[in-house]
Protein backbone atom coordinates (compact mmCIF):
# COMPACT_ATOMS: atom_id res chain seq x y z
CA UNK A 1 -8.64 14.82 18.79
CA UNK A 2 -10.71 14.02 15.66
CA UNK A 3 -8.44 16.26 13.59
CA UNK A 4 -5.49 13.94 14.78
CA UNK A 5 -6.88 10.59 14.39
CA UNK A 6 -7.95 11.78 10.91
CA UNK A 7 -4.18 12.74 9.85
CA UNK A 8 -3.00 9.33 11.40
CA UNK A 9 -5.28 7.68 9.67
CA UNK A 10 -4.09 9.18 6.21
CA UNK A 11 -0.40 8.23 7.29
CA UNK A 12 -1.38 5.01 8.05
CA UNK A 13 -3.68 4.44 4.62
CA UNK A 14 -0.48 6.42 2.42
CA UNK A 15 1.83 3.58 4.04
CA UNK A 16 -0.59 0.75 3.26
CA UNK A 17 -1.23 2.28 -0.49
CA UNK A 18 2.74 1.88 -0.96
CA UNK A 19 3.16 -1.90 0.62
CA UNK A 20 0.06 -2.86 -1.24
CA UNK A 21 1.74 -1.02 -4.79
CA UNK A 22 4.95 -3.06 -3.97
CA UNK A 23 3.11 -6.27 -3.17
CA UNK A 24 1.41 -5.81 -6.47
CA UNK A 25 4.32 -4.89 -8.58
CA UNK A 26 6.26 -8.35 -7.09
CA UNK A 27 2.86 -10.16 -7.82
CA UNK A 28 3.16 -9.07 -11.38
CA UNK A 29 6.67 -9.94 -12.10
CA UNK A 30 6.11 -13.42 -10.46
CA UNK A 31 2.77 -14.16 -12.80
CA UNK A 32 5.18 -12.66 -15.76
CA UNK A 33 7.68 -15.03 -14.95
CA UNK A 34 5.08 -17.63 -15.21
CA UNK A 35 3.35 -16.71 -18.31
């Protein structure tokens, strides 16, 4: 059980690595914009 929860949990923290990277790529363009 521990085994799985740990490889879920690396799923789960690789998908919310890539939203955050797009969230702070759109972030960037929209303060460039602005600058």
């Amino acid at each position: 059980r521990v085994s799985r929860t740990r490889i879920q949990l690396k799923q789960t923290g690789g998908k919310l690595k890539k939203q955050s990277a797009k969230v702070i790529k759109t972030l960037a363009k929209k303060s460039g914009l602005k600058k």
